[in-house]
Protein backbone atom coordinates (compact mmCIF):
# COMPACT_ATOMS: atom_id res chain seq x y z
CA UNK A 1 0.00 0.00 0.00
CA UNK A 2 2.58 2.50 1.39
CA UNK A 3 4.43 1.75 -2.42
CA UNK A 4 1.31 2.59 -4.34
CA UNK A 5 0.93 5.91 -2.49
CA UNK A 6 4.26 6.61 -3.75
CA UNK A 7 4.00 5.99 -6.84
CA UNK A 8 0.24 8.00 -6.82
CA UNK A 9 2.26 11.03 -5.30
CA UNK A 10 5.08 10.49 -7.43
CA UNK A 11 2.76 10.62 -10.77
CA UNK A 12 0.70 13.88 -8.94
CA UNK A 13 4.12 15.65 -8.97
CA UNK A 14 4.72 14.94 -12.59
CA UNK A 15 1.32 16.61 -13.49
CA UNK A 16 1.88 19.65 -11.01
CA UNK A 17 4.62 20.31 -13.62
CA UNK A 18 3.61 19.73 -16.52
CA UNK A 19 0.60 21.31 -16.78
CA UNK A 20 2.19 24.97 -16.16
CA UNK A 21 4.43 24.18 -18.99
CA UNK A 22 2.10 23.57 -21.14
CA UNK A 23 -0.19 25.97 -20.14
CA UNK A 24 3.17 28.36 -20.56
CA UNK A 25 3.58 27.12 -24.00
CA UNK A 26 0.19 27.84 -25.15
CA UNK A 27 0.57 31.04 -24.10
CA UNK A 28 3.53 31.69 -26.09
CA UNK A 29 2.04 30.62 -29.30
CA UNK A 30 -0.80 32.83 -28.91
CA UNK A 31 1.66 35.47 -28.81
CA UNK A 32 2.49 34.16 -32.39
CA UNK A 33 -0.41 33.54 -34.12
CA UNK A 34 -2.96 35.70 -35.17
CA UNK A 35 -6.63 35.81 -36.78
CA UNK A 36 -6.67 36.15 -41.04
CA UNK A 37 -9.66 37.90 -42.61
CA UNK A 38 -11.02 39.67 -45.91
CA UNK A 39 -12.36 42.57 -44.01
CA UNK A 40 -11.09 45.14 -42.46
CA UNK A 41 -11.69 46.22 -38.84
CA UNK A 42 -13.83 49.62 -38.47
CA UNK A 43 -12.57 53.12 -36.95
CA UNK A 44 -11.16 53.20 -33.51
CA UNK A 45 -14.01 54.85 -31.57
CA UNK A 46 -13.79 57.96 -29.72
CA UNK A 47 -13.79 57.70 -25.84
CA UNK A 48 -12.19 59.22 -22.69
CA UNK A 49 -9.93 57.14 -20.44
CA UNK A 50 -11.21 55.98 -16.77
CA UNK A 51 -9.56 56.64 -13.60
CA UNK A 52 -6.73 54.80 -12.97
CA UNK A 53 -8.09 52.71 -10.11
CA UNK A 54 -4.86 52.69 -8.00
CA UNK A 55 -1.02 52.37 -8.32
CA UNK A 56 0.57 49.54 -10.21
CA UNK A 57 -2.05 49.66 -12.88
CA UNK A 58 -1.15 49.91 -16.54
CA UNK A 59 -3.52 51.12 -19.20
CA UNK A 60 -4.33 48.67 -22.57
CA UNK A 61 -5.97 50.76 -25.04
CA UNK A 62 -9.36 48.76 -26.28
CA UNK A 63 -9.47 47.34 -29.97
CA UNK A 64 -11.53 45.49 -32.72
CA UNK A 65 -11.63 41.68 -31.99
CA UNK A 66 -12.71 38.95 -34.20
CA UNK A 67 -15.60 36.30 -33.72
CA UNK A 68 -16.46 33.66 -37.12
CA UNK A 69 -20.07 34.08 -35.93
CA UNK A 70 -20.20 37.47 -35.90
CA UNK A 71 -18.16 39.34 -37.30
CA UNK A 72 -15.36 42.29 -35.64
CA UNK A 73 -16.53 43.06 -31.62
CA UNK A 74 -14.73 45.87 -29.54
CA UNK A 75 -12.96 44.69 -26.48
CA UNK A 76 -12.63 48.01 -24.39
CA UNK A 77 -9.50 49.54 -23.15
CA UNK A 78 -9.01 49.18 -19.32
CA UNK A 79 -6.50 49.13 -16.29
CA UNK A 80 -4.85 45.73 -15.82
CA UNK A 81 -1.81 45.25 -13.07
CA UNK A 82 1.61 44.91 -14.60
CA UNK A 83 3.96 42.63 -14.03
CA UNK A 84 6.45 45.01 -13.00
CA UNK A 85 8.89 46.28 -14.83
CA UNK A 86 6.50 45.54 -17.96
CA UNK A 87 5.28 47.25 -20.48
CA UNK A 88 2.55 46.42 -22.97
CA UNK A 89 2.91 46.54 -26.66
CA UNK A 90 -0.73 46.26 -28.33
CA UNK A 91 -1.73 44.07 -30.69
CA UNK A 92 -2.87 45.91 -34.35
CA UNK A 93 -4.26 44.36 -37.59
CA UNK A 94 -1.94 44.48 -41.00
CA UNK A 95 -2.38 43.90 -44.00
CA UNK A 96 -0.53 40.93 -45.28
CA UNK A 97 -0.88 38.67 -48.49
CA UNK A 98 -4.01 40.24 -49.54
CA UNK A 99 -5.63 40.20 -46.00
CA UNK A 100 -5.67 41.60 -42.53
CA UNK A 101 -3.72 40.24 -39.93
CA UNK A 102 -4.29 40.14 -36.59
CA UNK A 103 -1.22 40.67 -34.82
CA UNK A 104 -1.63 39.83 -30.57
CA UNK A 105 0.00 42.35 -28.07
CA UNK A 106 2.65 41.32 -25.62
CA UNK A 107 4.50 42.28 -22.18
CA UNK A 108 7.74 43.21 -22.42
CA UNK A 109 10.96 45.26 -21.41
CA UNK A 110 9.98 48.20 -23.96
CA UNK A 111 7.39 48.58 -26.51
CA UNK A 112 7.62 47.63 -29.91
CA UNK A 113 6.20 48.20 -33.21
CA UNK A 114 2.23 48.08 -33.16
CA UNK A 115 1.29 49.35 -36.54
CA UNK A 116 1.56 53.11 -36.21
CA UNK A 117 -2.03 52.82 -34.66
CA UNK A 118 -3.31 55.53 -32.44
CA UNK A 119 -4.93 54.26 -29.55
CA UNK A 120 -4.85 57.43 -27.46
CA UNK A 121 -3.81 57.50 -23.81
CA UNK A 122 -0.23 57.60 -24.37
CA UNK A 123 -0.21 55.10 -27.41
CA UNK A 124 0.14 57.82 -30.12
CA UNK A 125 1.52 55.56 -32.53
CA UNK A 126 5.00 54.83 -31.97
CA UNK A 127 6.58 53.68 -28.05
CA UNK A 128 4.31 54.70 -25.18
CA UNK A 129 4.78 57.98 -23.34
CA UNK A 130 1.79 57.85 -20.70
CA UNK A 131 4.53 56.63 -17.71
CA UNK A 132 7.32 54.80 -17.13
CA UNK A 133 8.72 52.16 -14.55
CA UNK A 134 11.63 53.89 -11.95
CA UNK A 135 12.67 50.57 -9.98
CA UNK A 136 9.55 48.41 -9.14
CA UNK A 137 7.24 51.26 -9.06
CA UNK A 138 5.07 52.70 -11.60
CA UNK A 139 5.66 56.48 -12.20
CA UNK A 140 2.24 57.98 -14.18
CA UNK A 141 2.24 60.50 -16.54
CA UNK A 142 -0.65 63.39 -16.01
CA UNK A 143 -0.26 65.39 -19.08
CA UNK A 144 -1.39 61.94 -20.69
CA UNK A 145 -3.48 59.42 -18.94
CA UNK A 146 -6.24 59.71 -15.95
CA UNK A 147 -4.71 59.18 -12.78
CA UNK A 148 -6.16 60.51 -9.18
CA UNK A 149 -2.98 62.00 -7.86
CA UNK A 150 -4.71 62.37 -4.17
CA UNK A 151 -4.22 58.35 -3.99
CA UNK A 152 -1.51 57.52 -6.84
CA UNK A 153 1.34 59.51 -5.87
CA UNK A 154 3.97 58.34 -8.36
CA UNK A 155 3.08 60.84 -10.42
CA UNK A 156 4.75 63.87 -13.28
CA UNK A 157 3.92 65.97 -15.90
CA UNK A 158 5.51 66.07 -19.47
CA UNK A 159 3.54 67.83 -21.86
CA UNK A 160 6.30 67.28 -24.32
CA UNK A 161 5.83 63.94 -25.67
CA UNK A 162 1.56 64.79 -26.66
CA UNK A 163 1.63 63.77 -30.15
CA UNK A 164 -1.34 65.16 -32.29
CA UNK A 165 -2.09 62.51 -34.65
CA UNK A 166 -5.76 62.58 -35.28
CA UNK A 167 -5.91 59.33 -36.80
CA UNK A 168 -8.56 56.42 -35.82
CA UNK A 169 -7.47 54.39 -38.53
CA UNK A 170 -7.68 50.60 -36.76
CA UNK A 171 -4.87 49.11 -39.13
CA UNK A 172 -1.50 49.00 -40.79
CA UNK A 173 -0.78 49.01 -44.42
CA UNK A 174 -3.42 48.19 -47.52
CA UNK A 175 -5.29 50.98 -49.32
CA UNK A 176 -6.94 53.55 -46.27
CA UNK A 177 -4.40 52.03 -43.68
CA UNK A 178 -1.61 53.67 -41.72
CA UNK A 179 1.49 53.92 -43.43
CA UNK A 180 4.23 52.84 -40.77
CA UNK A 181 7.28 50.53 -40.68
CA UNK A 182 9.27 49.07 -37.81
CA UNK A 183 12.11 50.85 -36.90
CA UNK A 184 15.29 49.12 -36.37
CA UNK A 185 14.89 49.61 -32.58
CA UNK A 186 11.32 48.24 -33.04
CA UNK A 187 12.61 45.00 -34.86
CA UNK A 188 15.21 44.38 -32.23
CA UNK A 189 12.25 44.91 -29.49
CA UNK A 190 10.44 41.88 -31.28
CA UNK A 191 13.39 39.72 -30.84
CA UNK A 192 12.99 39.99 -27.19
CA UNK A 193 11.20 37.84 -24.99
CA UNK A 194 7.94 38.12 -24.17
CA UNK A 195 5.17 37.54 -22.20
CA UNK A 196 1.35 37.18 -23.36
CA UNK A 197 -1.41 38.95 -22.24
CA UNK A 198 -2.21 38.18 -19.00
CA UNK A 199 -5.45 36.85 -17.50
CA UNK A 200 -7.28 39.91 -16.88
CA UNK A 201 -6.76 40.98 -20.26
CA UNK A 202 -8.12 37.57 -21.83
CA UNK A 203 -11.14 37.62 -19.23
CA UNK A 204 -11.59 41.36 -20.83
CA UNK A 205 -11.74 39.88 -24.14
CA UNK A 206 -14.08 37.35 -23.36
CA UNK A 207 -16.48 39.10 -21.66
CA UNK A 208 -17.06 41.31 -24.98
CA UNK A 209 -17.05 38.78 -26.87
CA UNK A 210 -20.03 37.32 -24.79
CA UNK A 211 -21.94 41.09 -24.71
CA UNK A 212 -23.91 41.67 -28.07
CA UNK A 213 -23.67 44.79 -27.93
CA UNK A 214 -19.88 44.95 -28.36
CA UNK A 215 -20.29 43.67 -31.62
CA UNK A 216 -20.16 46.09 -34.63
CA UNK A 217 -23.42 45.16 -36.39
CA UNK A 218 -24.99 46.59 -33.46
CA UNK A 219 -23.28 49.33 -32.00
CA UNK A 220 -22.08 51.00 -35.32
CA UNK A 221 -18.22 51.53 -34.28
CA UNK A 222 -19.46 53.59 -31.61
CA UNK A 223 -19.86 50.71 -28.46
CA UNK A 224 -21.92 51.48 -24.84
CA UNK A 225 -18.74 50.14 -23.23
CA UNK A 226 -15.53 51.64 -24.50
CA UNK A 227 -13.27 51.46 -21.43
CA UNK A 228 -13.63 50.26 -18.22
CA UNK A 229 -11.55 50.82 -15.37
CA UNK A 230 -11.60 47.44 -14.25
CA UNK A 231 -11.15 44.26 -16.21
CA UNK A 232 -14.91 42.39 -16.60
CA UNK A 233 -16.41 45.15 -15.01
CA UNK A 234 -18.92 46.37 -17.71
CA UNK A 235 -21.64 48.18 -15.97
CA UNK A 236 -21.07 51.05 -12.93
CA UNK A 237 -19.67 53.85 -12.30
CA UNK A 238 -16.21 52.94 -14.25
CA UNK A 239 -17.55 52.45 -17.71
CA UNK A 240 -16.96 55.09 -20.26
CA UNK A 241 -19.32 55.16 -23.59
CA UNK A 242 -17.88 55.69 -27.08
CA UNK A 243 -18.63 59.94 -27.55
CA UNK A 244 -18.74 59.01 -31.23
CA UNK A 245 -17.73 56.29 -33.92
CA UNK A 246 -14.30 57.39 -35.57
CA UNK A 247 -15.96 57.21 -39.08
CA UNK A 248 -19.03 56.78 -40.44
CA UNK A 249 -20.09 52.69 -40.09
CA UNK A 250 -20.75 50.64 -43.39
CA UNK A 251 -21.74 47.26 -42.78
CA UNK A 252 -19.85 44.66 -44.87
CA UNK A 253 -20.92 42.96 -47.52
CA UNK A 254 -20.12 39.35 -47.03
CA UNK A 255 -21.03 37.40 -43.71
CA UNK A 256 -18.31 36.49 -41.24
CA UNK A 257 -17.55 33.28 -42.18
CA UNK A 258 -17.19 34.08 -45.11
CA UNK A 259 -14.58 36.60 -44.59
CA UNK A 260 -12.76 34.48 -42.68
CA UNK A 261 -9.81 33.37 -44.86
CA UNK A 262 -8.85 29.76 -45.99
CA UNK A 263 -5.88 27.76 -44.18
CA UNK A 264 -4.27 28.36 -47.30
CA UNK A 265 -4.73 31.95 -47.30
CA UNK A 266 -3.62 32.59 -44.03
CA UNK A 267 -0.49 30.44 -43.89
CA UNK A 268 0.44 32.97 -46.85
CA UNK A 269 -0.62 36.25 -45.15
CA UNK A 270 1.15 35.14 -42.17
CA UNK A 271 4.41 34.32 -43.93
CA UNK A 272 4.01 37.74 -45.70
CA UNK A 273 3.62 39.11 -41.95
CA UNK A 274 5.98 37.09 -40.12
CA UNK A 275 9.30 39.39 -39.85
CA UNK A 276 7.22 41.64 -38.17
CA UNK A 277 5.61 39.15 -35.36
CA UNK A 278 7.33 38.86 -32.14
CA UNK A 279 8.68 35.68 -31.09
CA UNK A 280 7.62 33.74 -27.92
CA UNK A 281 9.12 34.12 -25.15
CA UNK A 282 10.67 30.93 -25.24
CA UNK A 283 12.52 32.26 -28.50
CA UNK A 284 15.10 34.52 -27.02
CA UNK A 285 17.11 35.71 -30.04
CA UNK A 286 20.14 37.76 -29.64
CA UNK A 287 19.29 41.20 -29.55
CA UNK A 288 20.74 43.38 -32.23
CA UNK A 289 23.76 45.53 -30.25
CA UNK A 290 24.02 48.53 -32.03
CA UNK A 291 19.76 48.83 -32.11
CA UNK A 292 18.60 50.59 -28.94
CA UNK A 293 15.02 50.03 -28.25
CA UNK A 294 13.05 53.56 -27.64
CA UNK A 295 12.88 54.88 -24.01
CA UNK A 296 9.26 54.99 -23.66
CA UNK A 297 9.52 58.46 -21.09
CA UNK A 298 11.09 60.27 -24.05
CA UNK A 299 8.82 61.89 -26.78
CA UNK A 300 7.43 59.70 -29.84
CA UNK A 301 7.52 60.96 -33.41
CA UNK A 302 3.95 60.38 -35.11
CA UNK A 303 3.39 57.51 -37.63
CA UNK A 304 3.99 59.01 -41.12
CA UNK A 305 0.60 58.75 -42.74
CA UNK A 306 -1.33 60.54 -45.46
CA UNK A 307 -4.97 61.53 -44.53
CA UNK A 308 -5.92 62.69 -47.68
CA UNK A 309 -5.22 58.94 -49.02
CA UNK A 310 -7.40 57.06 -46.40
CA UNK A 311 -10.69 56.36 -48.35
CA UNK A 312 -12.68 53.55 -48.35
CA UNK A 313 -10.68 50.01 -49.74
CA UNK A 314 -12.66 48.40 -52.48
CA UNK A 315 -14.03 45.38 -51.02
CA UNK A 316 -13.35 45.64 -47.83
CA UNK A 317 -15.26 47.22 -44.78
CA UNK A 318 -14.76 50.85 -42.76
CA UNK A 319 -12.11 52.75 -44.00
CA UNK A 320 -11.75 54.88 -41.75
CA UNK A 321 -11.86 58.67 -42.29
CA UNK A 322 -10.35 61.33 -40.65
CA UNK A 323 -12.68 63.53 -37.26
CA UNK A 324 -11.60 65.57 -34.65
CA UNK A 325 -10.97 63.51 -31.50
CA UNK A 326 -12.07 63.78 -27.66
CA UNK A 327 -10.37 65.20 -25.42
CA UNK A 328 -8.23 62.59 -23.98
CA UNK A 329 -7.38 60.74 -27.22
């Protein structure tokens, strides 16, 4: 008896670690692979940022998700804690091999390349200049993101680094998308390690993926719940509305499943994609020496883009057009 319970413990221990491993790995292939489709997303809606809900809390700006049954569903921005001395990069959709790409965001040392997008709050585009990390605390800047400075102390001002793009384009490349490239210090960011989203930022996602009314066929591009200042927390006192849609909403004109591209299709897009998608975090790839990845406190150049050019792509859904933004964005 006392050799069976042995080998019963024994065989216990063996799960205890394997299941984190694999749990680990999963992770880091989600970091790699993204979502393929024929239509684009729609504009980036227009909303202010919540409070900060205490220190330690890092903001990731909301975006356009993808469900087969339904089409593109907003996932709002919100406050999620760091693991410190992280920063998140967000995830954008390119165009790649004749489709867009999703591209997933990650945690890491510095911030990489994520399209050019403008997400607001500090995500103008290129880096992030809404705080930065000074040892293991979380320094918040004012002049850029919502932060009660009565209870969040770590706290300055630099006006410097606002960048006014006006943009709510929602993707990279293709006719009507941001025109932006990594730079060299962005490529050598995506050859770091890196951590996936963490689980307050997938509950996030699945919550609005659950909520109809985060969906795009029914909210227009201009959702109920833009932000929130809590993960899952989509009703009280901090959820922000959408003040407006970024551009006028035109509904597509083939059904989800069918945009959703073939195997074949998006084994190409993502090969047409793949320099610029950051490894796992099991991948650690020597860094490039002379590349020096962009201090996020300093101030970010806007994505080079041409307004006038941003019309509507035959075929495809949304392009977005160019509005004056909210204060805050």
């Amino acid at each position: 008896m006392k050799i069976h319970r042995a080998v019963r413990f024994l065989a216990f221990g063996l799960l205890l670690l394997i299941i984190p491993a694999a749990l680990s790995s999963l992770s880091s292939a989600q970091i790699a692979v993204g979502i393929s489709v024929h239509l684009g997303p729609p504009a980036l809606p227009v909303y202010e940022q919540p409070l900060c809900p205490g220190p330690g809390y890092l903001w990731t700006p909301g975006y356009w998700a993808w469900s087969d049954d339904d089409g593109y569903y907003w996932v709002p921005g919100t406050w999620v804690v760091a693991p410190v001395g992280m920063l998140w990069t967000p995830g954008y959709w390119g165009w790649a091999g004749g489709l867009y790409v999703w591209n997933p965001g990650y945690w890491g040392p510095h911030i990489g390349f994520y399209g050019g997008i403008n997400y607001g709050f500090g995500y103008g585009g290129v880096g992030f200049v809404g705080g930065e990390w000074r040892g293991g605390a979380f320094f918040y800047n004012t002049a850029v993101v919502h932060v009660d400075t009565v209870h969040v102390t770590n706290v300055y001002v630099n006006r410097t680094v606002i960048v006014n793009n006006e943009s709510h384009v929602a993707f990279n490349g293709g006719e009507g998308g941001v025109v932006a490239r990594p730079t060299p210090a962005e490529e050598a960011v995506a050859r770091e390690p890196h951590q996936a989203a963490v689980a307050a930022q997938v509950q996030q996602e699945h919550a609005a993926s659950q909520n109809r009314a985060m969906f795009a066929s029914a909210n227009h591009g201009a959702p109920a719940v833009a932000a929130t200042a809590r993960p899952g927390e989509f009703s009280g006192r901090g959820v922000v509305a959408a003040g407006s849609a970024g551009a006028p909403y035109h509904a597509p004109a083939m059904s989800p499943r069918e945009a959703r591209a073939t195997p074949a299709e998006a084994n190409r897009a993502n090969a047409a994609s793949r320099p610029f998608t950051p490894p796992s975090r099991n991948q650690s790839a020597a860094r490039t020496e002379n590349a020096r990845p962009q201090n996020e406190s300093r101030p970010a150049n806007p994505p080079r883009s041409n307004p006038s050019k941003q019309e509507k792509p035959a075929q495809h859904q949304n392009a977005p057009r160019e509005e004056n933004r909210s204060k805050g964005r």
